[in-house]
PDB file of N, CA and C in Angstrom:
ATOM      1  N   UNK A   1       0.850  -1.183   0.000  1.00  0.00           N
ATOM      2  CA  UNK A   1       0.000   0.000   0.000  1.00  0.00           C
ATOM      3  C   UNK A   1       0.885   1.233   0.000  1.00  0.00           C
ATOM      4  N   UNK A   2       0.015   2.290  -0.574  1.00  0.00           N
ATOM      5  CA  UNK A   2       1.141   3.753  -0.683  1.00  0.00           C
ATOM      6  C   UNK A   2       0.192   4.357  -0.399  1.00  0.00           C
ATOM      7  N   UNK A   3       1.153   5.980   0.203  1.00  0.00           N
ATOM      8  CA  UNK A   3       0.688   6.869   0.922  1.00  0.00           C
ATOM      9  C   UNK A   3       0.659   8.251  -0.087  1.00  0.00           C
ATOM     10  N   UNK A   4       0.238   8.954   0.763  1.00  0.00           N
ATOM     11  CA  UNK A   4       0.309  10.408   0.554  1.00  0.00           C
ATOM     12  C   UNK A   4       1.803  11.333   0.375  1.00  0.00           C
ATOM     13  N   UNK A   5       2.120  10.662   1.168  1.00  0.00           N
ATOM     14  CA  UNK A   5       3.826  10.869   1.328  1.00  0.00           C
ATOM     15  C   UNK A   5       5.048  10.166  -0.177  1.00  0.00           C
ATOM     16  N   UNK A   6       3.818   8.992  -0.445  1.00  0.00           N
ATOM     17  CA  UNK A   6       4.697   8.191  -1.503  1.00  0.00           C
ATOM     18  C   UNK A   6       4.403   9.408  -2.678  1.00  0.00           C
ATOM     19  N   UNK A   7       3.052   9.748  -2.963  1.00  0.00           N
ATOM     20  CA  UNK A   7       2.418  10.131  -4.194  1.00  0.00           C
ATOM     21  C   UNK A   7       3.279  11.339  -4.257  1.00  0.00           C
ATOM     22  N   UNK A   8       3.809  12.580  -3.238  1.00  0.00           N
ATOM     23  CA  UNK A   8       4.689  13.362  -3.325  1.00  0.00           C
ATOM     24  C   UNK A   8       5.751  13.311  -3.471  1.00  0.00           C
ATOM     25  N   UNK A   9       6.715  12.074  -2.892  1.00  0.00           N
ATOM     26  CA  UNK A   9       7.614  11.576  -3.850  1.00  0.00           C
ATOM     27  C   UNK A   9       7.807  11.702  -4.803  1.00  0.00           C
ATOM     28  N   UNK A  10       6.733  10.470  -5.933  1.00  0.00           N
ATOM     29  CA  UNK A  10       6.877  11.175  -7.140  1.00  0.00           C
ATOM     30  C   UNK A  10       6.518  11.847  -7.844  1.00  0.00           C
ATOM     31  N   UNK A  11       5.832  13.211  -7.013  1.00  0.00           N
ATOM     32  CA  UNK A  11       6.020  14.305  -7.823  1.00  0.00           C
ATOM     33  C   UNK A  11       6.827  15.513  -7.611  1.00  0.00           C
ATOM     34  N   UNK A  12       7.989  14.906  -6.432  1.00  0.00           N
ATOM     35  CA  UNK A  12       8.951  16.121  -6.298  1.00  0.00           C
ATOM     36  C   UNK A  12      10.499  15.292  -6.094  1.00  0.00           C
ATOM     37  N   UNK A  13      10.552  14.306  -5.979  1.00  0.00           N
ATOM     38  CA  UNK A  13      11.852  13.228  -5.540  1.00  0.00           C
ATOM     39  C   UNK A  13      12.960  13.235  -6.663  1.00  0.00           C
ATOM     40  N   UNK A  14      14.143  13.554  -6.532  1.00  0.00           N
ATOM     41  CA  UNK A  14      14.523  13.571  -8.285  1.00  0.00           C
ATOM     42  C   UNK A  14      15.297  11.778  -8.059  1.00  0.00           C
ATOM     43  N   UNK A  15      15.524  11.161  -9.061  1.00  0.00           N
ATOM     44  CA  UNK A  15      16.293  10.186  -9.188  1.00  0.00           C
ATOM     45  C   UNK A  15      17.785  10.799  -8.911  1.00  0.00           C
ATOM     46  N   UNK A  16      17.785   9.560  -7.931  1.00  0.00           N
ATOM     47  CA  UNK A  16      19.308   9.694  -7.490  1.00  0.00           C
ATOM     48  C   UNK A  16      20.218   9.374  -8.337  1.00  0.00           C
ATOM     49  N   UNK A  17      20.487   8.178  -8.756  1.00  0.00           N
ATOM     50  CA  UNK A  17      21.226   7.701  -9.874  1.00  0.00           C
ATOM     51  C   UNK A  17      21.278   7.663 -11.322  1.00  0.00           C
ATOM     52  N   UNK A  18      21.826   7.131 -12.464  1.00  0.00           N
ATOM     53  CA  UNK A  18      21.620   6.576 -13.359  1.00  0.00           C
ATOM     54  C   UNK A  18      21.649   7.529 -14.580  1.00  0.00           C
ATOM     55  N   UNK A  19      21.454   7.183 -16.004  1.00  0.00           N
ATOM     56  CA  UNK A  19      20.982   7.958 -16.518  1.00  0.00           C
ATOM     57  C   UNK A  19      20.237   8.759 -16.628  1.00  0.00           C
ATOM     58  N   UNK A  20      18.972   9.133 -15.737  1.00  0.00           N
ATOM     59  CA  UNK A  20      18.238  10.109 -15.481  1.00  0.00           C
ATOM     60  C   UNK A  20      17.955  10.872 -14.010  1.00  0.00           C
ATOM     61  N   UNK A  21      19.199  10.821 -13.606  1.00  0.00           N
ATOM     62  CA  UNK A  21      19.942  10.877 -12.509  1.00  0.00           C
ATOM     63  C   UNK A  21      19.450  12.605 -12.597  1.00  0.00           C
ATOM     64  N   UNK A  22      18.729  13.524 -11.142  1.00  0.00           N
ATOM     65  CA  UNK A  22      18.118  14.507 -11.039  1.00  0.00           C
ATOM     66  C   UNK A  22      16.797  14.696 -11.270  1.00  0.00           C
ATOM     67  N   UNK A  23      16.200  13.820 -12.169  1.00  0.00           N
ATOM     68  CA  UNK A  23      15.210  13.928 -12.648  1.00  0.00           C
ATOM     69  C   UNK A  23      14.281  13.692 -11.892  1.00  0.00           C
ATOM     70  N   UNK A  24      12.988  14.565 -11.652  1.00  0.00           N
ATOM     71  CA  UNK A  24      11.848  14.153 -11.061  1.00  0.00           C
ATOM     72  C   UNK A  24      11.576  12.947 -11.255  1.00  0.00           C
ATOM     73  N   UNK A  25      10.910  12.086 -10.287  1.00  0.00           N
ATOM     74  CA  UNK A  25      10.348  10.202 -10.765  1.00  0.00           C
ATOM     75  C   UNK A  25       9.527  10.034 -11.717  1.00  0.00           C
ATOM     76  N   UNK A  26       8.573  11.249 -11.660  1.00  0.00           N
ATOM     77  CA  UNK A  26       7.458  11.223 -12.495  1.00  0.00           C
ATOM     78  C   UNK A  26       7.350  11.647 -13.755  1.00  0.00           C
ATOM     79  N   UNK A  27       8.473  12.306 -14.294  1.00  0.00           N
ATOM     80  CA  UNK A  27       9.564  12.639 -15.383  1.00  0.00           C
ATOM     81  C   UNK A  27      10.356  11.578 -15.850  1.00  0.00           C
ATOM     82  N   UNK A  28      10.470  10.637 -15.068  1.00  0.00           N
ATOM     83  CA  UNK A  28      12.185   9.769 -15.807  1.00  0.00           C
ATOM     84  C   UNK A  28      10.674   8.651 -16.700  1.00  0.00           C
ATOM     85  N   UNK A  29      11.154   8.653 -17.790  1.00  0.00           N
ATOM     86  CA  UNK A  29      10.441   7.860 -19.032  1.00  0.00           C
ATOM     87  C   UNK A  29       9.840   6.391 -19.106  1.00  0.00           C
ATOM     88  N   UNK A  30       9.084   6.594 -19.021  1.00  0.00           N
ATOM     89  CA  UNK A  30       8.162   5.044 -19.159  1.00  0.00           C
ATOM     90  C   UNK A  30       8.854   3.697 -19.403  1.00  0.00           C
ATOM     91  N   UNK A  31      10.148   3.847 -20.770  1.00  0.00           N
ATOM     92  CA  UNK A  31      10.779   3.320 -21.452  1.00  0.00           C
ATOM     93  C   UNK A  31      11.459   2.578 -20.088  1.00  0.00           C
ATOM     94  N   UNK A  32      12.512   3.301 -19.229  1.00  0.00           N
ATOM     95  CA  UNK A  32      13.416   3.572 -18.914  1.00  0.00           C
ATOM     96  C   UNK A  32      12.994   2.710 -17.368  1.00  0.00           C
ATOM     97  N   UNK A  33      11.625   3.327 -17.185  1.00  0.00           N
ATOM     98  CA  UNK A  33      10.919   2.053 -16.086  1.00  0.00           C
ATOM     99  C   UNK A  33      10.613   0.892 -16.201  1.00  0.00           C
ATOM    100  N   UNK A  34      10.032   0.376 -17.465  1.00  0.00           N
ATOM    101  CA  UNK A  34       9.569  -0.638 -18.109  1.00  0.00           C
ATOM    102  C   UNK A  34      11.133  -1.737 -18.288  1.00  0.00           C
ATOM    103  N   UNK A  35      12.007  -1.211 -18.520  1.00  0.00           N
ATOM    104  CA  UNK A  35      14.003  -1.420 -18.278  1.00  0.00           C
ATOM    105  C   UNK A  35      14.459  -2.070 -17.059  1.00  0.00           C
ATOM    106  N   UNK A  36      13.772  -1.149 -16.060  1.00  0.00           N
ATOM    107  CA  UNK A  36      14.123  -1.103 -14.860  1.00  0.00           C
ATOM    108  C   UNK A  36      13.265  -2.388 -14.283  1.00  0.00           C
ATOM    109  N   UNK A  37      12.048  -2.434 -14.615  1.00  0.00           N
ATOM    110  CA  UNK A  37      11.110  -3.615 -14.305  1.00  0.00           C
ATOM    111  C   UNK A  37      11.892  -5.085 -14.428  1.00  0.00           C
ATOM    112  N   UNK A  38      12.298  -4.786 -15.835  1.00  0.00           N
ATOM    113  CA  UNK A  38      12.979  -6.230 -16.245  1.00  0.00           C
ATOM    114  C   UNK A  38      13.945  -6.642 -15.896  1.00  0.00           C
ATOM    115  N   UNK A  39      14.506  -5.639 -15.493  1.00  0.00           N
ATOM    116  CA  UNK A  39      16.406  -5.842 -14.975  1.00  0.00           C
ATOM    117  C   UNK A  39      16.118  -5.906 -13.196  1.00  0.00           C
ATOM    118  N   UNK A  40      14.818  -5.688 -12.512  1.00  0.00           N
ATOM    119  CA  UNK A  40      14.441  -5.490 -11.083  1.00  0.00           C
ATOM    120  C   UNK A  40      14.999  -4.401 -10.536  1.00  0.00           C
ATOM    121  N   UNK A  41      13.600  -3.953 -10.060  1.00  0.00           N
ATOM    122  CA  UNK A  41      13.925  -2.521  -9.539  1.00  0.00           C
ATOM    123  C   UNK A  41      14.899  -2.477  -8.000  1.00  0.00           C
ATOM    124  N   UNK A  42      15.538  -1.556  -7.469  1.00  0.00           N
ATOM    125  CA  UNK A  42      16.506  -1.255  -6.293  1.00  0.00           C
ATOM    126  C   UNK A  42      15.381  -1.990  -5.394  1.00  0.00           C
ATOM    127  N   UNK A  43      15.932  -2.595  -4.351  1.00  0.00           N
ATOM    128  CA  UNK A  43      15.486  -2.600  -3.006  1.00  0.00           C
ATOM    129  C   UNK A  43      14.935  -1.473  -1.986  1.00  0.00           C
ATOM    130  N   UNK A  44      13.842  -1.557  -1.452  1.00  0.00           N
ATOM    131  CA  UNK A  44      13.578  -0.287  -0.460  1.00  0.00           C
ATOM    132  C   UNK A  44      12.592   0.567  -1.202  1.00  0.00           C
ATOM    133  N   UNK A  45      12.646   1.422  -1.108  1.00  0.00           N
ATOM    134  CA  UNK A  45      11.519   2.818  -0.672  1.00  0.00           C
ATOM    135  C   UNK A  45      11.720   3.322  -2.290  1.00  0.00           C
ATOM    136  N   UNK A  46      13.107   3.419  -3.051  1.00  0.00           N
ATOM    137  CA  UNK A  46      13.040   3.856  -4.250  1.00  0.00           C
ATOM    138  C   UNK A  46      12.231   2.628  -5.331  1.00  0.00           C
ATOM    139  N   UNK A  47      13.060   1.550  -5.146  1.00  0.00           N
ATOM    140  CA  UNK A  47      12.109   0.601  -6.328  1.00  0.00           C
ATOM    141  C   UNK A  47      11.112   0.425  -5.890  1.00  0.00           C
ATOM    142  N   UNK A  48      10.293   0.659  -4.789  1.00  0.00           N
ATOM    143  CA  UNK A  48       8.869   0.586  -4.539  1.00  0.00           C
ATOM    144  C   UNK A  48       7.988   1.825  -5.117  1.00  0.00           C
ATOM    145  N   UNK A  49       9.207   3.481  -5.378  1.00  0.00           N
ATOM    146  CA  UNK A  49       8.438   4.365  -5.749  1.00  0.00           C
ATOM    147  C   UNK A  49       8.377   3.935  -7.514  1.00  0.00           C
ATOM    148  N   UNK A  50       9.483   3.519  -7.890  1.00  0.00           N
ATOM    149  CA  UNK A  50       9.772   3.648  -9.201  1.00  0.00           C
ATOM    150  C   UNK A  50       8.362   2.790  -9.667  1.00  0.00           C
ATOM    151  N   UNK A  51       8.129   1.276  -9.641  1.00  0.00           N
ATOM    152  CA  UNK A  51       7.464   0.245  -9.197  1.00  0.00           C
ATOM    153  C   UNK A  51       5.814   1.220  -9.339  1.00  0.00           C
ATOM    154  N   UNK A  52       5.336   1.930  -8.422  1.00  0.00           N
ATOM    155  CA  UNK A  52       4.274   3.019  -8.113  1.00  0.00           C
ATOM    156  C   UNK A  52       4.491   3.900  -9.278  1.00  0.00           C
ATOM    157  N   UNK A  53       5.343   4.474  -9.840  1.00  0.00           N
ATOM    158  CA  UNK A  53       5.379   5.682 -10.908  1.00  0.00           C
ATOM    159  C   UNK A  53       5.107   4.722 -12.327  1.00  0.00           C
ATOM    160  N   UNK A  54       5.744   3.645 -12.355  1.00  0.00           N
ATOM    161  CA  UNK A  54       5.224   2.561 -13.668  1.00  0.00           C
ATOM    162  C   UNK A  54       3.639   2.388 -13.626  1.00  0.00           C
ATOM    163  N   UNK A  55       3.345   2.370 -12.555  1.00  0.00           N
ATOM    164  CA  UNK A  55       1.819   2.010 -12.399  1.00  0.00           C
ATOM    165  C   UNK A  55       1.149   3.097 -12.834  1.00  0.00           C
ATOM    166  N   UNK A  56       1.202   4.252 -12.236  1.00  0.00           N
ATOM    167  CA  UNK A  56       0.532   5.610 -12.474  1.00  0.00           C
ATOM    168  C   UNK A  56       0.655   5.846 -14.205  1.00  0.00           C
ATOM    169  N   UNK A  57       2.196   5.552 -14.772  1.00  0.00           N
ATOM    170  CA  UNK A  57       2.342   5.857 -15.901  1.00  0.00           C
ATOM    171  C   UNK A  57       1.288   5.090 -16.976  1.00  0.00           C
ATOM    172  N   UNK A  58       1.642   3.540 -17.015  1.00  0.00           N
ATOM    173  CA  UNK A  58       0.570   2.649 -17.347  1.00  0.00           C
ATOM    174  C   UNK A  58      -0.846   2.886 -17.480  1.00  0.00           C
ATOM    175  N   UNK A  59      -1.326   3.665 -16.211  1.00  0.00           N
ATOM    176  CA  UNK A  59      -2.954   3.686 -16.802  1.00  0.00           C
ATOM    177  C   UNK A  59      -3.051   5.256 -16.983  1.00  0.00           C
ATOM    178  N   UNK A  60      -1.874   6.259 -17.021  1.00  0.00           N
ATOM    179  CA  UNK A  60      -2.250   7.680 -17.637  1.00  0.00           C
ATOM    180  C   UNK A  60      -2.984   8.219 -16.410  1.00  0.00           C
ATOM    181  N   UNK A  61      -2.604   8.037 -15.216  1.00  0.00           N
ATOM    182  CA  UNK A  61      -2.516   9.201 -14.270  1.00  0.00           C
ATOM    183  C   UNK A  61      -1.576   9.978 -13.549  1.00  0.00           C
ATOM    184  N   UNK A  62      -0.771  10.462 -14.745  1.00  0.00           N
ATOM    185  CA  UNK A  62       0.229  11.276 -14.024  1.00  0.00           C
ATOM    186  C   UNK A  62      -0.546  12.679 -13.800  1.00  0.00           C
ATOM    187  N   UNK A  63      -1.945  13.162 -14.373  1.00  0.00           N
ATOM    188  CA  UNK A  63      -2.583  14.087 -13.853  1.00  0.00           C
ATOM    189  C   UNK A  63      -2.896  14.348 -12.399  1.00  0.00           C
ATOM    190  N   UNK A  64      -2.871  13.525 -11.755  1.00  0.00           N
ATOM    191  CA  UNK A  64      -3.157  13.165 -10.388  1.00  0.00           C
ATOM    192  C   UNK A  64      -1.874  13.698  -9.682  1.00  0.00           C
ATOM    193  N   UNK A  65      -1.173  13.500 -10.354  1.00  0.00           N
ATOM    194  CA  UNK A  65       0.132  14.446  -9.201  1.00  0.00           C
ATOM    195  C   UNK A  65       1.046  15.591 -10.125  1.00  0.00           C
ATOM    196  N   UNK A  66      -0.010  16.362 -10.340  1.00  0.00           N
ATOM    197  CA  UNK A  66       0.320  17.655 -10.755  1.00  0.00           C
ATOM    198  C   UNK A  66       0.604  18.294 -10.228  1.00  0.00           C
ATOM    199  N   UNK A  67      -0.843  18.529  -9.036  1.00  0.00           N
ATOM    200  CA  UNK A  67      -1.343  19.490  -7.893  1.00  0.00           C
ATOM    201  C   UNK A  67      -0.359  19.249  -6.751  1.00  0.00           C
ATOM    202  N   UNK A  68       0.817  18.235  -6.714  1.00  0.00           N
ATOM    203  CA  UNK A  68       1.550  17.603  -5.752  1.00  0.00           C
ATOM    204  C   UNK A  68       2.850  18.797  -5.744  1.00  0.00           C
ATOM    205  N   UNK A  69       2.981  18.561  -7.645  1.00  0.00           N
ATOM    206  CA  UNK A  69       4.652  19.187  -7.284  1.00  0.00           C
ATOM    207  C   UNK A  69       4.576  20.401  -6.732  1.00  0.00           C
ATOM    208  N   UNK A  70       6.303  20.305  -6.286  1.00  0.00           N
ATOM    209  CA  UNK A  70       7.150  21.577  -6.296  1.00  0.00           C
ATOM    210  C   UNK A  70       6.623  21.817  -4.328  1.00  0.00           C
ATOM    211  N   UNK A  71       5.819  20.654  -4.164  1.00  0.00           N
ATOM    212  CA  UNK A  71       5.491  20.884  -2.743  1.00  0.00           C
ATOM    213  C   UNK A  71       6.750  20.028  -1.861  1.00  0.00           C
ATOM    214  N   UNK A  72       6.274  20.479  -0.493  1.00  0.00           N
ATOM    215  CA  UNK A  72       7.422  20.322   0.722  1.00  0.00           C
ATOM    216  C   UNK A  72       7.278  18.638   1.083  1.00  0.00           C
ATOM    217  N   UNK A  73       8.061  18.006   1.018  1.00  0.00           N
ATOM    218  CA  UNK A  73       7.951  16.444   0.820  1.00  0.00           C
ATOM    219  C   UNK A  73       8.393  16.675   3.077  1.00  0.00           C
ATOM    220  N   UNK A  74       7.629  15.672   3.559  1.00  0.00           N
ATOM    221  CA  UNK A  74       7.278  15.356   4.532  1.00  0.00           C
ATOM    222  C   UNK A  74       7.969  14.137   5.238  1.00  0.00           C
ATOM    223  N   UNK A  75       8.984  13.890   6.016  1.00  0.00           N
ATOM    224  CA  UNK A  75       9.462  12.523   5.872  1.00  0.00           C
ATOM    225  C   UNK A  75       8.373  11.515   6.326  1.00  0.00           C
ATOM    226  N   UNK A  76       9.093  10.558   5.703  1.00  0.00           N
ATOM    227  CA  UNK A  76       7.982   9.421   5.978  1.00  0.00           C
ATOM    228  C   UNK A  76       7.874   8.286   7.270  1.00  0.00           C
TER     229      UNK A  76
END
């Protein structure tokens, strides 16, 4: 299950690593998750967000965390 706290994640969290390393979660490319799926996502709190941002991407609700960004992320 994910939170409120997750959904701001990815709409303000940048990727730590990798080729899209800075990048908001909800920004780094479908392609690039769908990659990440197959090769298994990190352990912990990031491949669980990444994992959650594939999902959102998949059924076309990244509208849903529009109203999120650029807000004060809360620890969890």
């Amino acid at each position: 299950m994910f939170t409120k706290n997750d959904l701001m994640a990815l709409a303000n969290m940048p990727m730590p690593f990798g080729k899209y390393q800075g990048r908001v979660l909800m920004d780094v490319p479908e392609e690039y998750l769908l990659w990440f799926q197959g090769k298994g996502f990190p352990e912990g709190r990031l491949g669980m967000l990444l994992g959650l941002c594939l999902e959102v991407k998949i059924n076309g609700l990244e509208s849903i965390l529009e109203p999120m960004r650029n807000k004060t992320l809360r620890p969890a």
